[in-house]
PDB file of N, CA and C in Angstrom:
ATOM      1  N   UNK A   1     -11.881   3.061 -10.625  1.00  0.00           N
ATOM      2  CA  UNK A   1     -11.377   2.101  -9.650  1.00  0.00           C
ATOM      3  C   UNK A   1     -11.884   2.509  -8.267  1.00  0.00           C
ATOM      4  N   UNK A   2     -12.825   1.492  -7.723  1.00  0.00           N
ATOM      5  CA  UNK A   2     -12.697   1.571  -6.189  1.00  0.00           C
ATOM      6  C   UNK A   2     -11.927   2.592  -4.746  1.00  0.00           C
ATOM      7  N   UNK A   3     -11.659   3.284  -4.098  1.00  0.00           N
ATOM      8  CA  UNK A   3     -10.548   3.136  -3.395  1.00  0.00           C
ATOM      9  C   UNK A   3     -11.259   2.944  -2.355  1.00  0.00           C
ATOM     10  N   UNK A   4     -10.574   2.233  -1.294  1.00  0.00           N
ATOM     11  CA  UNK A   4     -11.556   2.215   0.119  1.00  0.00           C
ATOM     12  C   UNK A   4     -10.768   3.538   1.330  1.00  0.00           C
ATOM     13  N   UNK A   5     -11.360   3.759   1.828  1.00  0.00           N
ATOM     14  CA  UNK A   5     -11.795   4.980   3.028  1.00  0.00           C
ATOM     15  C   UNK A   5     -11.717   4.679   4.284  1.00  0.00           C
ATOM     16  N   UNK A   6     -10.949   4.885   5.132  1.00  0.00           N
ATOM     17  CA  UNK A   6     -11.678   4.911   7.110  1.00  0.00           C
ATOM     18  C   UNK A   6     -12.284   6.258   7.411  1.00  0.00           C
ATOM     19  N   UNK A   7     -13.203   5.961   7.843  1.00  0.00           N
ATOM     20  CA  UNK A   7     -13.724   7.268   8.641  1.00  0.00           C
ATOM     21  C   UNK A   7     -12.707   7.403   9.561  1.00  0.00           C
ATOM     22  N   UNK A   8     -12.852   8.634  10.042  1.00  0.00           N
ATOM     23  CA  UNK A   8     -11.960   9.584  10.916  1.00  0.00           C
ATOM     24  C   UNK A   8     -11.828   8.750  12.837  1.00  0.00           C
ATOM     25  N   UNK A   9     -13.116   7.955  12.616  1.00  0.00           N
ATOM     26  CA  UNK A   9     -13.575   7.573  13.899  1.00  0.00           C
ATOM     27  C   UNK A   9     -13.006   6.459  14.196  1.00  0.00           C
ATOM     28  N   UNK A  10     -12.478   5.750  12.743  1.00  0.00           N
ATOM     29  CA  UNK A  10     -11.709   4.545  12.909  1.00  0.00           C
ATOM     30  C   UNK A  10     -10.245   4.230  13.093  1.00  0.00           C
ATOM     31  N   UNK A  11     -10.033   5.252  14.775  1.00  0.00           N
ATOM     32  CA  UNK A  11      -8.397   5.177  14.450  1.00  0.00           C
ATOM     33  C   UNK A  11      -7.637   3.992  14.873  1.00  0.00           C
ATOM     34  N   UNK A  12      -8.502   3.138  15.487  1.00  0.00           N
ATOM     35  CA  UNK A  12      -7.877   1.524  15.875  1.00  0.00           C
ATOM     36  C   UNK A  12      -7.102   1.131  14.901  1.00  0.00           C
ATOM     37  N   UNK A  13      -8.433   0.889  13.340  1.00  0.00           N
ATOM     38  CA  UNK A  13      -7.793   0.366  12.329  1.00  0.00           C
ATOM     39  C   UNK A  13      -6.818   1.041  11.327  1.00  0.00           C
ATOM     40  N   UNK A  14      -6.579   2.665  11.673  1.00  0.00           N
ATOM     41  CA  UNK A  14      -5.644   3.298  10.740  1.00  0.00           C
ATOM     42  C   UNK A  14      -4.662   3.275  11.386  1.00  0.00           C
ATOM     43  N   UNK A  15      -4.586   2.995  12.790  1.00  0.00           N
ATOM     44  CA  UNK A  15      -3.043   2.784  13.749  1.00  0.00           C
ATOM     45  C   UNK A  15      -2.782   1.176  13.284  1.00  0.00           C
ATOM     46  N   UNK A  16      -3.567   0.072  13.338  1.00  0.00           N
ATOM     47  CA  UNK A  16      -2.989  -1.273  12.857  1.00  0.00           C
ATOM     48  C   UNK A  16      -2.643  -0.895  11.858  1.00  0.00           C
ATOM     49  N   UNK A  17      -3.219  -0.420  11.119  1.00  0.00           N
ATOM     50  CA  UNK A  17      -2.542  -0.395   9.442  1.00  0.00           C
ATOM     51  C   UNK A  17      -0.990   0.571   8.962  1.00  0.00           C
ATOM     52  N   UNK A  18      -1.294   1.478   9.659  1.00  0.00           N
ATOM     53  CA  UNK A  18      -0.071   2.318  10.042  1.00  0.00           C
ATOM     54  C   UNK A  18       0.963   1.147  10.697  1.00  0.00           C
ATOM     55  N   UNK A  19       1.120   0.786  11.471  1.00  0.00           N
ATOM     56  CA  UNK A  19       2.107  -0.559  12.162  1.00  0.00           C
ATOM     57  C   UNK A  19       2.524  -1.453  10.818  1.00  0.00           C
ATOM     58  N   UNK A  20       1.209  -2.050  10.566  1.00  0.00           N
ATOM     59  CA  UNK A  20       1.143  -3.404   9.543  1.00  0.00           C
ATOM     60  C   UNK A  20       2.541  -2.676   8.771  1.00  0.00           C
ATOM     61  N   UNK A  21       2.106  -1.833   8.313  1.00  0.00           N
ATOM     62  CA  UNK A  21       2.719  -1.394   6.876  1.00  0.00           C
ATOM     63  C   UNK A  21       4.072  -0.128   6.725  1.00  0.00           C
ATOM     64  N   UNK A  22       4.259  -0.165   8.127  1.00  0.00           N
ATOM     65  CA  UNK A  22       5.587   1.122   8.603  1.00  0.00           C
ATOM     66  C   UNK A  22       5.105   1.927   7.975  1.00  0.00           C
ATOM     67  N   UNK A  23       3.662   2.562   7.852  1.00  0.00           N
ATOM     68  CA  UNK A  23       3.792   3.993   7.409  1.00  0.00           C
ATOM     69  C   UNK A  23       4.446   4.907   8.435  1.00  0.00           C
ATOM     70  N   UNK A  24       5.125   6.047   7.899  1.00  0.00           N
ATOM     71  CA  UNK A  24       5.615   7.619   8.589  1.00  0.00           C
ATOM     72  C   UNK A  24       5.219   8.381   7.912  1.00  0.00           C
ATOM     73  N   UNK A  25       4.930   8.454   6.914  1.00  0.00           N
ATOM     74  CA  UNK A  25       4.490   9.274   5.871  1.00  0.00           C
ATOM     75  C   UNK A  25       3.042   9.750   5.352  1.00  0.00           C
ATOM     76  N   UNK A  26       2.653  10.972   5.337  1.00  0.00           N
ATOM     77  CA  UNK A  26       1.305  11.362   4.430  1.00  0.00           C
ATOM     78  C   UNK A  26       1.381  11.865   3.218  1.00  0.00           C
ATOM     79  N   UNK A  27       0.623  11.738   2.141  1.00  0.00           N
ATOM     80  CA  UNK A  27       0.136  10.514   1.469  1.00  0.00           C
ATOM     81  C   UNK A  27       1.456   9.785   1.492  1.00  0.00           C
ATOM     82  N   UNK A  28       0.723   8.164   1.194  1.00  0.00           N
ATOM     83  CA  UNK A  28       1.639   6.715   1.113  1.00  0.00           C
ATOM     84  C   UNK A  28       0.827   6.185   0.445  1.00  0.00           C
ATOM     85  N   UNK A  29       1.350   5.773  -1.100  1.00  0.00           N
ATOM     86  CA  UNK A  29       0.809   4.780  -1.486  1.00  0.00           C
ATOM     87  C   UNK A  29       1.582   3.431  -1.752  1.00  0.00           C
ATOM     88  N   UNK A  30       0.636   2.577  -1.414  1.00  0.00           N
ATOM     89  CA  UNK A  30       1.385   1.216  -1.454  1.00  0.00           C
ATOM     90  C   UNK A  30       0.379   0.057  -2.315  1.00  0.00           C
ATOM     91  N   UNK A  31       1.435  -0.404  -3.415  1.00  0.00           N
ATOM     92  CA  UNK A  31       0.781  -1.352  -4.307  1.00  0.00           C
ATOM     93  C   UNK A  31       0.242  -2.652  -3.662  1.00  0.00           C
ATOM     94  N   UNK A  32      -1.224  -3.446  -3.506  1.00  0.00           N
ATOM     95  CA  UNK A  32      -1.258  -4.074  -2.893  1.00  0.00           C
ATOM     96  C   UNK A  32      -1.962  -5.658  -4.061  1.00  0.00           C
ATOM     97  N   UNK A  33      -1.348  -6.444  -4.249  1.00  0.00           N
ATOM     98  CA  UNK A  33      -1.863  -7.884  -4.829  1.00  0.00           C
ATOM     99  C   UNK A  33      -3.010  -8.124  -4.328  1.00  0.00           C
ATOM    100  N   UNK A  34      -4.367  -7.767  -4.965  1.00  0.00           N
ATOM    101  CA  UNK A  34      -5.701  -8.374  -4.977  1.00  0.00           C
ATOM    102  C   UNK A  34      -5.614  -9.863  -4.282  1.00  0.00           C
ATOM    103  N   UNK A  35      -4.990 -10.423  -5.237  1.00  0.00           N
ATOM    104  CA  UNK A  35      -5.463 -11.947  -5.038  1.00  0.00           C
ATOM    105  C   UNK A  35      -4.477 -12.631  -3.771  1.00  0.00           C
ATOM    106  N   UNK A  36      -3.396 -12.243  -3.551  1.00  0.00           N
ATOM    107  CA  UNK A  36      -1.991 -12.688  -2.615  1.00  0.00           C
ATOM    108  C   UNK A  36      -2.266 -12.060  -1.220  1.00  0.00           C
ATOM    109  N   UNK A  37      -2.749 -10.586  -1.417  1.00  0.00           N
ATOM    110  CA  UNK A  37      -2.739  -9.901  -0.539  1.00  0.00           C
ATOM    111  C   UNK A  37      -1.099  -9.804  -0.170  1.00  0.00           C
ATOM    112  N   UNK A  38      -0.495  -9.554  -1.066  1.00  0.00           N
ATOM    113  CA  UNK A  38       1.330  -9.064  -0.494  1.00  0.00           C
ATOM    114  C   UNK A  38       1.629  -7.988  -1.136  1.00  0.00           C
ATOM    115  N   UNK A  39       2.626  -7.450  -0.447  1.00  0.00           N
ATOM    116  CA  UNK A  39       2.800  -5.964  -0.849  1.00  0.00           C
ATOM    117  C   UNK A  39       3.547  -6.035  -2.649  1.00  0.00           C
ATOM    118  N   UNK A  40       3.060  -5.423  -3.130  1.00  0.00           N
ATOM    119  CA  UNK A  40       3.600  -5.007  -4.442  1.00  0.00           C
ATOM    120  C   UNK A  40       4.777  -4.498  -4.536  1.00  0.00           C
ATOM    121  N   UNK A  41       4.234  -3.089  -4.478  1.00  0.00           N
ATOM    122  CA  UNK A  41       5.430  -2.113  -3.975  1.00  0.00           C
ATOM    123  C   UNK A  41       5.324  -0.749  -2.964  1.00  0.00           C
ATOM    124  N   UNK A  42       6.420  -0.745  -2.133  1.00  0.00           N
ATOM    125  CA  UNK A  42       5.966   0.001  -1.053  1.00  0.00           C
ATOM    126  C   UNK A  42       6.268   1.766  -1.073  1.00  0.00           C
ATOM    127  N   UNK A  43       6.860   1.718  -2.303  1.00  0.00           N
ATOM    128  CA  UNK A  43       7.038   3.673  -2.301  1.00  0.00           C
ATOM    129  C   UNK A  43       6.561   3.496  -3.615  1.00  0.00           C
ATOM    130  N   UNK A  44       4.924   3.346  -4.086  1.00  0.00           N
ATOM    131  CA  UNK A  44       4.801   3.657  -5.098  1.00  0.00           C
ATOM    132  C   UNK A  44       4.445   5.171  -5.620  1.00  0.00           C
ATOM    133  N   UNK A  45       3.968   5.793  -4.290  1.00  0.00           N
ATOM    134  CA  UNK A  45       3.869   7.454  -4.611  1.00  0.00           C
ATOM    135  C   UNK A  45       5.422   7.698  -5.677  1.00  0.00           C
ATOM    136  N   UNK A  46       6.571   7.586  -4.878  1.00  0.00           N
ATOM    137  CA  UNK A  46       7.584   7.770  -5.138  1.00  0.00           C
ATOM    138  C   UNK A  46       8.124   7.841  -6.619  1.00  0.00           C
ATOM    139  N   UNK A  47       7.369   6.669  -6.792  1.00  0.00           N
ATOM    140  CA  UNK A  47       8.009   5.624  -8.337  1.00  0.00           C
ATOM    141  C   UNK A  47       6.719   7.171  -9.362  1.00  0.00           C
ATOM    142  N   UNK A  48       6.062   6.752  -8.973  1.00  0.00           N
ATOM    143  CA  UNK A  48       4.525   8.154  -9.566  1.00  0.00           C
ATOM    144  C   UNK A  48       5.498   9.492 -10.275  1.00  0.00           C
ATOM    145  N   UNK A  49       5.805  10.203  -8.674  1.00  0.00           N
ATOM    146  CA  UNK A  49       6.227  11.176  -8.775  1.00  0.00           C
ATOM    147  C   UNK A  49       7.427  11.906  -9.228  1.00  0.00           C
ATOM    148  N   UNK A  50       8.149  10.521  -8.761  1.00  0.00           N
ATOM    149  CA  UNK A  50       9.849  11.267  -9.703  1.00  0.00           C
ATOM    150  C   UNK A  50      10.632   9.953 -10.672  1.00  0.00           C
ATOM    151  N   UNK A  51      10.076   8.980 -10.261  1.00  0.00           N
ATOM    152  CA  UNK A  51      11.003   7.905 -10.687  1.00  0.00           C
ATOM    153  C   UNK A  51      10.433   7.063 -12.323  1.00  0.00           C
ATOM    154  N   UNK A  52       9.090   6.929 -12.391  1.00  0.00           N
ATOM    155  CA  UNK A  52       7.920   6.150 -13.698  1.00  0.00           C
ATOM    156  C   UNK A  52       7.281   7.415 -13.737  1.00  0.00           C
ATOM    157  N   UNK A  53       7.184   8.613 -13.672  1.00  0.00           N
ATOM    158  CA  UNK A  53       6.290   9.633 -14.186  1.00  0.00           C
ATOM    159  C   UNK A  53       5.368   8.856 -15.557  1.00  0.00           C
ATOM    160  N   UNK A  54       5.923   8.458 -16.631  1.00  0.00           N
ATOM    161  CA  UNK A  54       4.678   7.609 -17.800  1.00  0.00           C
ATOM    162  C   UNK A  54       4.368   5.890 -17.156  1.00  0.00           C
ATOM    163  N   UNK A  55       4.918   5.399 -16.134  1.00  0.00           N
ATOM    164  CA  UNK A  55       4.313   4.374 -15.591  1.00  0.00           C
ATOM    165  C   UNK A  55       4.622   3.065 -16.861  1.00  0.00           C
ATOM    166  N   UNK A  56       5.652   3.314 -17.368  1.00  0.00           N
ATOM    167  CA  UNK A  56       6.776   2.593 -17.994  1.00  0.00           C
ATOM    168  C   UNK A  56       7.019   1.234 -17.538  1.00  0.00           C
ATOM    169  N   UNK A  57       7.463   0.938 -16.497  1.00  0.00           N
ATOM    170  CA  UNK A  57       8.035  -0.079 -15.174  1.00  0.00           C
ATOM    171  C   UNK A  57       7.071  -0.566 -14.794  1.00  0.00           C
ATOM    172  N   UNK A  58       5.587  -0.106 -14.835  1.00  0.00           N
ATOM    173  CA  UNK A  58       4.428  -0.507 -13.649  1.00  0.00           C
ATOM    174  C   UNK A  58       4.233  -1.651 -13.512  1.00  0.00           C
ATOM    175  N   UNK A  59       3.727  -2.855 -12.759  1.00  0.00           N
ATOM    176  CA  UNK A  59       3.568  -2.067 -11.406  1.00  0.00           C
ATOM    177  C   UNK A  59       4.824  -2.176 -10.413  1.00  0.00           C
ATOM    178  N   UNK A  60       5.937  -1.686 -10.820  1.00  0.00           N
ATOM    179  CA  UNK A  60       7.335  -1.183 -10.114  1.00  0.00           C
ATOM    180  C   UNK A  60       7.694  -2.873  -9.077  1.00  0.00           C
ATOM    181  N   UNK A  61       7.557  -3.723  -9.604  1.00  0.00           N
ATOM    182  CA  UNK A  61       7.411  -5.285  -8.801  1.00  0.00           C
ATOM    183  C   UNK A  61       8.547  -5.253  -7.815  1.00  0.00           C
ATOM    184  N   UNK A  62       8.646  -5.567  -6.490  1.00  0.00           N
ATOM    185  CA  UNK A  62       9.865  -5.620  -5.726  1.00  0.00           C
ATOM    186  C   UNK A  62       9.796  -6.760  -4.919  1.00  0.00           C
ATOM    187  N   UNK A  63      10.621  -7.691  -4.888  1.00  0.00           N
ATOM    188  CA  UNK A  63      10.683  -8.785  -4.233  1.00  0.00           C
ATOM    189  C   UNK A  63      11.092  -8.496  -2.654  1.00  0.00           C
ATOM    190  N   UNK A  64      11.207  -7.657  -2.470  1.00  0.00           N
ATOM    191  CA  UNK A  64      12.394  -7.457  -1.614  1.00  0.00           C
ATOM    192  C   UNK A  64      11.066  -6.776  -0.127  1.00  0.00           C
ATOM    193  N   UNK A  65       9.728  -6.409  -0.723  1.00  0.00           N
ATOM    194  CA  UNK A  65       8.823  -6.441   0.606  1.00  0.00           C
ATOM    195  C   UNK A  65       7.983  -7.295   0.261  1.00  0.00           C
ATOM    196  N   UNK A  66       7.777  -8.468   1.039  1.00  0.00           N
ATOM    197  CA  UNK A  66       6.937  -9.113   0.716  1.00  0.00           C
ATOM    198  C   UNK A  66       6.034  -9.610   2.313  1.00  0.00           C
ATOM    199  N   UNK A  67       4.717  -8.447   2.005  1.00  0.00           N
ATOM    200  CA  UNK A  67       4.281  -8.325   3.571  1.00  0.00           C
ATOM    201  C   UNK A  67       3.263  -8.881   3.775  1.00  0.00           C
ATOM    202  N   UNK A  68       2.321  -9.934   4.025  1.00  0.00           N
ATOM    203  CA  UNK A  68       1.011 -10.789   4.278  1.00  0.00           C
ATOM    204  C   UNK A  68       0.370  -9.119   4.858  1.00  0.00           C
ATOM    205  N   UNK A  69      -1.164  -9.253   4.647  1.00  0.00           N
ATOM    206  CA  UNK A  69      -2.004  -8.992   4.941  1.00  0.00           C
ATOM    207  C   UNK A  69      -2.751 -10.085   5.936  1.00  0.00           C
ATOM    208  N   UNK A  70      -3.370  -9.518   7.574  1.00  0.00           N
ATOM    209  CA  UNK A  70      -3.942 -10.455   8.418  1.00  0.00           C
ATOM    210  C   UNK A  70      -5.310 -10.568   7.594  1.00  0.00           C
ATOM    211  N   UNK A  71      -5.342 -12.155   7.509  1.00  0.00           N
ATOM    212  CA  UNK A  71      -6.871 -12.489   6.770  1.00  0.00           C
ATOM    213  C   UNK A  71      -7.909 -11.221   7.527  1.00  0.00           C
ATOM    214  N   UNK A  72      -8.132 -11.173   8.333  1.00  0.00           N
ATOM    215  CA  UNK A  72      -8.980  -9.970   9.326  1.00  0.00           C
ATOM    216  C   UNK A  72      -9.137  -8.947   8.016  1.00  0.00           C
ATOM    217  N   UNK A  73      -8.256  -8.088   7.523  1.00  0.00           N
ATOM    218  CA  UNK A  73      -8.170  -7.343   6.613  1.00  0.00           C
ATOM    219  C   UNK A  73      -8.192  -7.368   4.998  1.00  0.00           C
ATOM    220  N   UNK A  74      -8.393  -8.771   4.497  1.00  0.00           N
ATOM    221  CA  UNK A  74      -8.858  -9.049   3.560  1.00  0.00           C
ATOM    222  C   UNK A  74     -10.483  -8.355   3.198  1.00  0.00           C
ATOM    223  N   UNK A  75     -10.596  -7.983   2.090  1.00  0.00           N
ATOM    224  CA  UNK A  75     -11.471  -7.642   1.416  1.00  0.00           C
ATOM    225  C   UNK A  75     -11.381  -8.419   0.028  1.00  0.00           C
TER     226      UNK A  75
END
């Protein structure tokens, strides 16, 4: 699978994205809908590490963040 990268130089777009998405946290992973571009789920490290360890539940669906991506940031 893909993952995409900012260089170090790109802190404009890792501070929007940091905002977009209330990160506070290092690592954060957050499930993101290909096709919707809306958030999946937003503590999926979480769900990984203590909560779906066999990924049982996946992809951990939560209605409850449902965050647009600015077309700008579509890929």
């Amino acid at each position: 699978m893909p993952w995409l990268a900012l260089d170090y130089q790109q802190r404009n777009i890792k501070e929007h994205l940091a905002e977009k998405f209330q990160l506070t946290t290092i690592p954060t992973l957050i499930l993101i809908d290909a096709d919707s571009a809306q958030i999946i789920c937003r503590d999926a490290r979480n769900q990984i590490q203590n909560k779906d360890k066999q990924g049982h539940f996946f992809p951990w669906k939560s209605n409850y963040f449902n965050i647009d991506i600015d077309e700008s940031h579509k890929r």
